[in-house]
Protein backbone atom coordinates (compact mmCIF):
# COMPACT_ATOMS: atom_id res chain seq x y z
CA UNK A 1 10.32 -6.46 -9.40
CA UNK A 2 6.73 -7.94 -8.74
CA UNK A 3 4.88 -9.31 -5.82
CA UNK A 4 3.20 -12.19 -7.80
CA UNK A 5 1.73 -14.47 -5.08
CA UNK A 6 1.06 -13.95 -1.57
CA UNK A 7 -0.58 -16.60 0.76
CA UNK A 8 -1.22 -16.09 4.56
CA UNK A 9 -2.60 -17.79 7.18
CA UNK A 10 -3.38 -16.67 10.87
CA UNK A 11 -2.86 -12.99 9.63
CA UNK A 12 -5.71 -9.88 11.75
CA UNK A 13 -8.95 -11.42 10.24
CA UNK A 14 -7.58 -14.28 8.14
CA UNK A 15 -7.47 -18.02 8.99
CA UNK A 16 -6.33 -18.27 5.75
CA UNK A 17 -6.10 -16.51 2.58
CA UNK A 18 -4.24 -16.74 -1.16
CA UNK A 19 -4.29 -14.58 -4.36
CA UNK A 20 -2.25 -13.61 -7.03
CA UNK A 21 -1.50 -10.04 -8.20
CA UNK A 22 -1.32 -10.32 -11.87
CA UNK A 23 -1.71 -6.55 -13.31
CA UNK A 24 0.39 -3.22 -12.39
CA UNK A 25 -2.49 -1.82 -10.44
CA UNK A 26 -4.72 -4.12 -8.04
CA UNK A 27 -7.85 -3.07 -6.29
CA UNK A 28 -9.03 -4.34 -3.38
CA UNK A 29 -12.70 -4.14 -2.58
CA UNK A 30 -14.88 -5.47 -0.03
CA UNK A 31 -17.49 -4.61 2.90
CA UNK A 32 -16.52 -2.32 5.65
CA UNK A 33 -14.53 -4.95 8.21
CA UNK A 34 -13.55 -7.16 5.79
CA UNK A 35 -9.46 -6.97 5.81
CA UNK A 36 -8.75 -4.50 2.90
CA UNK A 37 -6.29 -2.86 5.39
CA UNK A 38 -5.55 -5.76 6.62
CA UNK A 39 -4.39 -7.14 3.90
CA UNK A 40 -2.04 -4.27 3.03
CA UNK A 41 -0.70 -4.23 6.48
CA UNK A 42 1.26 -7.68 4.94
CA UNK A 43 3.22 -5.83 2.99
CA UNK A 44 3.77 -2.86 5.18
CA UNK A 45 4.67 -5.88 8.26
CA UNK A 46 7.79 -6.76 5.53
CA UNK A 47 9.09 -2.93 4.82
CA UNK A 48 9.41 -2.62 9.19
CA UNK A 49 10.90 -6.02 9.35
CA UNK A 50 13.10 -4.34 6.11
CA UNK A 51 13.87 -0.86 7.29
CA UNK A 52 17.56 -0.15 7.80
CA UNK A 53 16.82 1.91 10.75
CA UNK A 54 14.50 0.43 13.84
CA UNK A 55 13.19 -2.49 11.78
CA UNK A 56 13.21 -5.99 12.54
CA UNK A 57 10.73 -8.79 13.79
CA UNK A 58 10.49 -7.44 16.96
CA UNK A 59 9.85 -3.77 16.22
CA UNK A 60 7.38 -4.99 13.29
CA UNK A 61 5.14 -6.73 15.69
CA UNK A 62 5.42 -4.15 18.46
CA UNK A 63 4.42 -1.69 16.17
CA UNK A 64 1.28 -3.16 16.14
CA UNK A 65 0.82 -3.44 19.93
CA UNK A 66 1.54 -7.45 20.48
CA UNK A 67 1.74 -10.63 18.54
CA UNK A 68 -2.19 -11.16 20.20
CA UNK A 69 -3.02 -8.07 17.88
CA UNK A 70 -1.67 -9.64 14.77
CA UNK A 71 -2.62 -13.34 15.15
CA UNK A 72 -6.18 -14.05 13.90
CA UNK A 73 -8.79 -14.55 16.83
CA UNK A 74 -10.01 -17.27 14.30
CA UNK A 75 -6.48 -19.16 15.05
CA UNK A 76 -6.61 -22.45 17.37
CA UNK A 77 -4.74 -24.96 18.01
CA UNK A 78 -2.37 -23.49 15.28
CA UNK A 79 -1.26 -20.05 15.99
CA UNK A 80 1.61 -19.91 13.84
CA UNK A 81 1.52 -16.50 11.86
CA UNK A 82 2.99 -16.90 8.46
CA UNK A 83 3.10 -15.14 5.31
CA UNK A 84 4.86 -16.32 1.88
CA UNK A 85 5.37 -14.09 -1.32
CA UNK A 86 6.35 -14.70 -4.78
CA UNK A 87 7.97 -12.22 -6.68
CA UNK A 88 8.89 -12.14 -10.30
CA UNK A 89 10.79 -8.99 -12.69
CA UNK A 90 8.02 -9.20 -15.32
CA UNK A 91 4.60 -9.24 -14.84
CA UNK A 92 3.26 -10.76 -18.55
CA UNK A 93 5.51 -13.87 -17.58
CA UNK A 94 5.55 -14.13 -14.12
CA UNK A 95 8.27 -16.87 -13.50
CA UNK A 96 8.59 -16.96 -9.34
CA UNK A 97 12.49 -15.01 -9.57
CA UNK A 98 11.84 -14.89 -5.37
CA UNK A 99 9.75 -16.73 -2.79
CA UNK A 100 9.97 -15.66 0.55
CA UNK A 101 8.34 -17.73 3.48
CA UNK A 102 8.00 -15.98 7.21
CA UNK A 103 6.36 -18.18 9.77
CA UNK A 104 6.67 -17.01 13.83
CA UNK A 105 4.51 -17.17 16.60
CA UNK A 106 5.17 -16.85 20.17
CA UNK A 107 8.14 -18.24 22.29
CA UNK A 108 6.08 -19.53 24.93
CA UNK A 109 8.47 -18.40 27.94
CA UNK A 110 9.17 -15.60 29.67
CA UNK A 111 8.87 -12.70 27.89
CA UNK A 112 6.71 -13.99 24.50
CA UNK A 113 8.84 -12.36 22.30
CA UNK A 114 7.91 -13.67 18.76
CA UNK A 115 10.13 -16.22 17.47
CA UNK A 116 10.77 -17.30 13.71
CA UNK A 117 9.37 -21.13 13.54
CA UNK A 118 10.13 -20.94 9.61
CA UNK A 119 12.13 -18.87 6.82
CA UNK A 120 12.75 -19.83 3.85
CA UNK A 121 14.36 -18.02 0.65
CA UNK A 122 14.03 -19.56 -2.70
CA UNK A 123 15.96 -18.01 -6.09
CA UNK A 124 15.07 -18.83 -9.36
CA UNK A 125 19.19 -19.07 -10.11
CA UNK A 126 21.76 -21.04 -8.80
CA UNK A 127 21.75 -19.35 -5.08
CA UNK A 128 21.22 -22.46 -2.65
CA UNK A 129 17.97 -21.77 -0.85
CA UNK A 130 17.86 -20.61 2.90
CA UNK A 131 15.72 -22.41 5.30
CA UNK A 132 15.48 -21.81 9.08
CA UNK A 133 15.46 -22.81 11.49
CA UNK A 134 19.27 -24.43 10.90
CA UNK A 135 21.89 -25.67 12.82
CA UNK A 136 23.07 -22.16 14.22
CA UNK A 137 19.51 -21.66 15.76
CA UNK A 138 18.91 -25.02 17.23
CA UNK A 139 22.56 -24.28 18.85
CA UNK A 140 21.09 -20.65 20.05
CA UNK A 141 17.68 -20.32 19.95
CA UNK A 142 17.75 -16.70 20.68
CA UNK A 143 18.77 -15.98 17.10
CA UNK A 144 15.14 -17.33 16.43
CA UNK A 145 13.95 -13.85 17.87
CA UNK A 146 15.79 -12.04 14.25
CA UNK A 147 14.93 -12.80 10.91
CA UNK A 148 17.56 -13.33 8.21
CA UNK A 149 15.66 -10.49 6.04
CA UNK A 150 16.54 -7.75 8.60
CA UNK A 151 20.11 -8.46 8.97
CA UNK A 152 22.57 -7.23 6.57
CA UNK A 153 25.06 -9.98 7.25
CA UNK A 154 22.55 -12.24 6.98
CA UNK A 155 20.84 -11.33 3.64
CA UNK A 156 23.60 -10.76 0.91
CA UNK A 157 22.94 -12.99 -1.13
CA UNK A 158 19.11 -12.00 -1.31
CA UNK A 159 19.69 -7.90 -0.58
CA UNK A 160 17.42 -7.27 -3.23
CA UNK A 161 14.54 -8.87 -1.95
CA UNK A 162 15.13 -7.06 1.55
CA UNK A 163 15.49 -3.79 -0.15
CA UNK A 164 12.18 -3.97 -2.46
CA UNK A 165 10.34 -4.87 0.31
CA UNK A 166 12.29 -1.94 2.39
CA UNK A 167 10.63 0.47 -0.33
CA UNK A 168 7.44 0.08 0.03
CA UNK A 169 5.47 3.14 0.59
CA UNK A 170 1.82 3.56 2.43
CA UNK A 171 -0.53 6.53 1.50
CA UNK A 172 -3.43 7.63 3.43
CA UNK A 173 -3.04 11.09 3.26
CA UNK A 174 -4.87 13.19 5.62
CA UNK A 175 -4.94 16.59 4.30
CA UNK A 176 -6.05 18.67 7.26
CA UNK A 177 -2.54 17.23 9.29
CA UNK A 178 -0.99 18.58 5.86
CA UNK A 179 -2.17 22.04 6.25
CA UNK A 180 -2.47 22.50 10.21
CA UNK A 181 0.26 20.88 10.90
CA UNK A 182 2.04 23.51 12.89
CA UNK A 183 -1.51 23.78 14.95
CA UNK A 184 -2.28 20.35 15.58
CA UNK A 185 1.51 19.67 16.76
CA UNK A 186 1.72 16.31 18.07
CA UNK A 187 4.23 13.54 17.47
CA UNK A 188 4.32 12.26 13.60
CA UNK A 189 4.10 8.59 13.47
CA UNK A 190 6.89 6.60 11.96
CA UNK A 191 6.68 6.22 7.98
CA UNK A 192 4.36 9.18 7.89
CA UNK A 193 1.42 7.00 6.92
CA UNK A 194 -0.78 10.31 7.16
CA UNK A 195 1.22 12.91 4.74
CA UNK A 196 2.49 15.23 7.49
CA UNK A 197 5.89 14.95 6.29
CA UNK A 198 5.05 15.43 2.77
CA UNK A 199 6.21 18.87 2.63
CA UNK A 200 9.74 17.55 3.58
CA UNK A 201 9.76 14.71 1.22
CA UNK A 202 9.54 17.00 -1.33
CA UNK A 203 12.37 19.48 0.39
CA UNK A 204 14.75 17.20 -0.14
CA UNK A 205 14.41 15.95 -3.57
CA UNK A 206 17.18 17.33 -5.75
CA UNK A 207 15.59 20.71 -7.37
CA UNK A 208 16.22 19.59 -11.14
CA UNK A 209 14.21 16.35 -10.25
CA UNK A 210 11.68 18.21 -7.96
CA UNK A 211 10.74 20.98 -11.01
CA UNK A 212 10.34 18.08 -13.38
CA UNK A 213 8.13 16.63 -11.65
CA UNK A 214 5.77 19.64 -10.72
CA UNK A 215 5.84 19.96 -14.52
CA UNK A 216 4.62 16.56 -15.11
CA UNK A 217 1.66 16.79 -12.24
CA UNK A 218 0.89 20.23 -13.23
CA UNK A 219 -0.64 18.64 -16.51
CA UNK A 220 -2.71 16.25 -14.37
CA UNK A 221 -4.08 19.16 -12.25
CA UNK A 222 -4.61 21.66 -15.01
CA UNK A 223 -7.78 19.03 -15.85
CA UNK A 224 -8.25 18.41 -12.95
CA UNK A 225 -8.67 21.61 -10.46
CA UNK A 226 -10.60 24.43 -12.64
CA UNK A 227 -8.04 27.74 -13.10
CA UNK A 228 -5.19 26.08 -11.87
CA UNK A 229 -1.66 26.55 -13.69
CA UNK A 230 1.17 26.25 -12.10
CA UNK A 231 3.09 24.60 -8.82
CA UNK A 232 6.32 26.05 -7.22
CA UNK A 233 8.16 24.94 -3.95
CA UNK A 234 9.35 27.95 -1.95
CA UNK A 235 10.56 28.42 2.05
CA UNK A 236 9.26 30.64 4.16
CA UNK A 237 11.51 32.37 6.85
CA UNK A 238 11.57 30.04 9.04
CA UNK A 239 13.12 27.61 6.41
CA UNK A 240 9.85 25.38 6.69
CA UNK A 241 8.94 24.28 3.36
CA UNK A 242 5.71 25.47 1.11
CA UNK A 243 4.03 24.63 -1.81
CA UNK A 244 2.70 27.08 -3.55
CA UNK A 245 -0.59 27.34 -6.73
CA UNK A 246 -0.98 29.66 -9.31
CA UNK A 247 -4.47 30.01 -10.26
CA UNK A 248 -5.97 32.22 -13.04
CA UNK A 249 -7.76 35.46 -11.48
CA UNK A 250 -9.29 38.87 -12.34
CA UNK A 251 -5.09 40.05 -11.75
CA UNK A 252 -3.23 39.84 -15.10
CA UNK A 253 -0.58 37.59 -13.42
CA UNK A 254 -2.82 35.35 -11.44
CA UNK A 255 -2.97 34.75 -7.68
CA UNK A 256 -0.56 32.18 -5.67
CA UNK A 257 -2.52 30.02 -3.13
CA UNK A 258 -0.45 28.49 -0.34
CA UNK A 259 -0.57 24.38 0.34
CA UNK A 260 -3.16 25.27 3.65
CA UNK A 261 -5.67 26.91 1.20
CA UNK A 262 -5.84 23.88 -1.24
CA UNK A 263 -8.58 22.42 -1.66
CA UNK A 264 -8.53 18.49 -0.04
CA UNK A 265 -8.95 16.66 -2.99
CA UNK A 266 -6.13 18.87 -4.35
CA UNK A 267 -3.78 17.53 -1.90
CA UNK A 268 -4.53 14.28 -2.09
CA UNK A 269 -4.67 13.82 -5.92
CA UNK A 270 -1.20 15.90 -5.28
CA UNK A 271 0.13 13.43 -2.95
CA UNK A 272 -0.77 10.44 -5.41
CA UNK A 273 0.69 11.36 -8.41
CA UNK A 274 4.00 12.67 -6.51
CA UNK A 275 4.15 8.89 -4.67
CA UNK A 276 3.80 7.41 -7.99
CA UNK A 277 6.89 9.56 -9.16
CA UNK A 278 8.92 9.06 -5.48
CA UNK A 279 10.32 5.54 -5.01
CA UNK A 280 10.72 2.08 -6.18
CA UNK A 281 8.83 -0.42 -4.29
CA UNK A 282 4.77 -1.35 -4.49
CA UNK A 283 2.32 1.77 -3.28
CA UNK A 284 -0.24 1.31 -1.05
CA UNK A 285 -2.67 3.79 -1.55
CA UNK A 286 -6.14 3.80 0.94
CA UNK A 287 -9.37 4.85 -0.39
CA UNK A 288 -8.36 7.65 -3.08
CA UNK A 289 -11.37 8.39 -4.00
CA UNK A 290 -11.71 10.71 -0.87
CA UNK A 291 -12.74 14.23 -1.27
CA UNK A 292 -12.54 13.82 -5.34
CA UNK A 293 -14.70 15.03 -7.56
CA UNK A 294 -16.66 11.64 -9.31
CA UNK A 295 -15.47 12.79 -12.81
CA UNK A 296 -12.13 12.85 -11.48
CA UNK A 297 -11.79 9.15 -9.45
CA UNK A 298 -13.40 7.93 -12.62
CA UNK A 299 -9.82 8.92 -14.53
CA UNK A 300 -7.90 8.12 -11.84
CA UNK A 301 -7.26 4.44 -12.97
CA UNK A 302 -6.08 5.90 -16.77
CA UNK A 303 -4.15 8.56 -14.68
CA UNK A 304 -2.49 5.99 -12.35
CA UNK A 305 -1.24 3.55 -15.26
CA UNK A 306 -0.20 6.76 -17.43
CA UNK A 307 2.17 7.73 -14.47
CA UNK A 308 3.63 4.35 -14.36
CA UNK A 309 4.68 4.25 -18.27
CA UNK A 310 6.11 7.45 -18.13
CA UNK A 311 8.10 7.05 -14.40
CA UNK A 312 11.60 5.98 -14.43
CA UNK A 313 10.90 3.20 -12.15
CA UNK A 314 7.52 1.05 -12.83
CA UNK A 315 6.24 1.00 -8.98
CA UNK A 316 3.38 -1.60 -8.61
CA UNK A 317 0.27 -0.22 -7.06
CA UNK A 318 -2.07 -1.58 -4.56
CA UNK A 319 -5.36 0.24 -3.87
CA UNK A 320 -7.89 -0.23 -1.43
CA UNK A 321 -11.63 1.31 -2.53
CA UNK A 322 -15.25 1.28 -2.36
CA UNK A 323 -15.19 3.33 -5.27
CA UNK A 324 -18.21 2.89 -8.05
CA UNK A 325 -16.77 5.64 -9.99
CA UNK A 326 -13.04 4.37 -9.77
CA UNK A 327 -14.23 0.69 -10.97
CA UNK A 328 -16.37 1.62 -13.76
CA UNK A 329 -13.68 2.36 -15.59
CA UNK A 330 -13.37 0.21 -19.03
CA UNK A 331 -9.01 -0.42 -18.37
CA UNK A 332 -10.14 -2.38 -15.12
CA UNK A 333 -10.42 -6.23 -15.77
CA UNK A 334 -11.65 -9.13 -13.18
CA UNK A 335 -7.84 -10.09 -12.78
CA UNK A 336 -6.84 -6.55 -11.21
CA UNK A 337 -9.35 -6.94 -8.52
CA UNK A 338 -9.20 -8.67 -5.15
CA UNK A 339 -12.64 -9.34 -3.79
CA UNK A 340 -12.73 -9.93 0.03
CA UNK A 341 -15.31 -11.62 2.29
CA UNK A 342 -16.44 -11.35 5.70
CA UNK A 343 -17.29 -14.98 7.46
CA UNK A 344 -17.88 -16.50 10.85
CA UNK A 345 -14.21 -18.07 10.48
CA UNK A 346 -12.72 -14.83 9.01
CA UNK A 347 -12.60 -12.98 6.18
CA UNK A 348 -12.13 -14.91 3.06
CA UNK A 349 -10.80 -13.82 -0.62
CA UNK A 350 -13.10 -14.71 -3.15
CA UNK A 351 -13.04 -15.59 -7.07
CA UNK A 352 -15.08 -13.78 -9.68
CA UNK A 353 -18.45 -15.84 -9.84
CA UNK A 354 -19.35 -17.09 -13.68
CA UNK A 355 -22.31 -14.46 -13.51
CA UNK A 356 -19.25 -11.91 -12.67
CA UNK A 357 -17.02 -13.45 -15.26
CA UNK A 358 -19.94 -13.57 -17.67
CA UNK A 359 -21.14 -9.93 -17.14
CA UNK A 360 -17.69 -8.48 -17.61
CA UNK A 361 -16.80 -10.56 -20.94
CA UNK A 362 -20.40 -8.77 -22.19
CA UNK A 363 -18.68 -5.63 -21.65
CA UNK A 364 -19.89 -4.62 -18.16
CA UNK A 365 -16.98 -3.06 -15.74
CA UNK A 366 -16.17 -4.09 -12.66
CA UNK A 367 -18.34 -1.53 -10.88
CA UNK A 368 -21.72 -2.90 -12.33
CA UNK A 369 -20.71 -6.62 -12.31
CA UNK A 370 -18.81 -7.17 -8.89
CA UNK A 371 -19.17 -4.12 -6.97
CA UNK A 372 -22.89 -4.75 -6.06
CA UNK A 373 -21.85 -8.27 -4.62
CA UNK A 374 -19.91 -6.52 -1.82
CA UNK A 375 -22.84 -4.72 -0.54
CA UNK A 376 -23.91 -5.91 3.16
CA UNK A 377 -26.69 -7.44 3.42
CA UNK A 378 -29.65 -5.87 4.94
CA UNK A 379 -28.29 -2.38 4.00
CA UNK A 380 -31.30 -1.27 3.48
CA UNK A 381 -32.53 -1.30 6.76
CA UNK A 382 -30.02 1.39 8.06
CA UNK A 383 -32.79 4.52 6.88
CA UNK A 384 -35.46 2.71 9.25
CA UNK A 385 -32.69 3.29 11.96
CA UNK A 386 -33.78 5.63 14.97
């Protein structure tokens, strides 16, 4: 399953905002401060509303210290918060399967807890809709406080939208937490948005699937990292798990590098193509150009979409990048990119212009044709800075 469509309003730095998602891999490109994060914080606000353990409304918005934190500063006299998403089983004919509608804002009284002012479901089949609030909440408003999506009583006859959206997985992988990690100690934050349990993750995968997978991203890093050859998972004696790199050397049989002398870039371009292989739902990946080699980001769009034919389950992937290598690649159209735009009323998601539209149909990529148009303006006076 697809997200399709998803329209918000009142959501961090949107007053109001709409696009569609109409390839397997979008990118999402912009200024510095103009919502890219933002943005995929929607979908990340639906997998803790989702998750079968500590989810829910509540936990979702304290997550992200306070309804005042999520609610656009742009926001008035309406400060309803809502989000809506379409999602359909097949991209090249995107019938609307699902729509989901979330609207809540705060209760006004007493504590503000966030309160549900509108949820909707909507199937494509012969399910009757569900729209809140109903005749249970007006008879005990406090049920206002839960959403329907988070409770499994609540949501059987639309479990599988609650469990897509419970599968969503966020990369930004930090590779120094990766290899310090015993050093740095420190509490991990929920969902592991920073790699540190990526060791683990890949503890517990079943050891037939866990081998065939090294096998499959060894061929990705062979081109990628010079003398590299080989991947194995080991523990040490402490049971704490290890990944370990053969690389060719002056020895006959090689040397075996440990996952805290990788380089960065290996770890990250490591962590991508295993999330790509891991799970069901959309992936959210942050900025993966970071610590890459240019030759490298500039194959990993062809790398990305390669992973996805070959992976048992198609997971749709979300990217966030200021990447000129990354977008000069020929397989990226104007309809896989989401352009976003800074304004005095909030940031703003923009169309393609017709010089844009024009430029890429003469056979320009994204990177020369839209890129440049999220440049700030008066960049250039940042080297007279003293």
């Amino acid at each position: 399953m697809f997200i399709t469509h998803v329209k918000i309003k009142n959501w961090r730095n949107f007053r109001e905002a709409e696009f569609d998602l109409t390839q397997p891999v979008s990118y999402l490109i912009g200024p510095n401060a103009s919502g890219k994060s933002n943005l995929i914080d929607v979908f990340r606000f639906l997998r803790d509303i989702c998750k079968p353990t500590g989810g829910g409304l509540q936990q979702a918005v304290e997550m992200r210290r306070g309804l005042k934190k999520v609610r656009c500063l742009h926001a008035r006299k309406d400060t309803e918060v809502r989000i809506e998403v379409v999602l359909s089983f097949d991209l090249s004919n995107p019938v609307s399967n699902w729509r989901y509608v979330l609207g809540f804002t705060s209760e006004g009284v007493g504590a503000q807890r966030p309160v549900v002012t509108e949820e909707k479901v909507e199937h494509l089949g012969t399910k009757p809709p569900l729209i809140r609030p109903d005749a249970d909440d007006q008879r005990d408003p406090v049920l206002l406080t839960e959403t329907h999506l988070e409770q499994t009583r609540a949501n059987a006859t639309f479990r599988e939208l609650s469990d897509h959206f419970a599968n969503v997985t966020y990369l930004h992988l930090v590779p120094q937490l990766l290899k310090f990690g015993d050093k740095i100690g420190g509490n991990r934050l929920e969902d592991d948005p920073f790699g540190q349990g990526f060791l683990e993750r890949i503890a517990v995968t079943h050891q037939r699937t866990r081998d065939s997978r090294f096998r499959r991203i060894e061929k990705a890093l062979q081109i990628a990292v010079p003398k590299f050859k080989e991947l194995r998972f080991e523990r040490d004696e402490q049971g704490r798990p290890h990944i370990q790199a053969l690389y060719e050397h002056h020895r006959p049989k090689g040397a075996w590098q440990g996952e805290d002398q990788f380089s960065d870039g290996t770890l990250r371009l490591l962590g991508i193509l295993w999330s790509l292989l891991d799970g069901k739902g959309p992936l959210l990946i942050e900025e993966p150009e970071l610590s890459l080699h240019t030759a490298v980001v500039e194959q990993l769009p062809a790398l990305i979409s390669r992973a996805q034919r070959e992976a048992k389950h198609k997971r749709q992937v979300i990217i966030s990048t200021h990447s000129e290598a990354m977008l000069s690649n020929p397989g990226i159209d104007a309809g896989a990119v989401i352009r976003l735009l800074p304004g005095k009323e909030g940031s703003e998601i923009v169309p393609p212009t017709e010089a844009e539209v024009a430029a890429l149909k003469a056979g320009f990529s994204v990177a020369e044709a839209v890129l440049p148009n999220t440049r700030p303006q008066g960049v250039e006076q940042l080297s007279l800075w003293q």
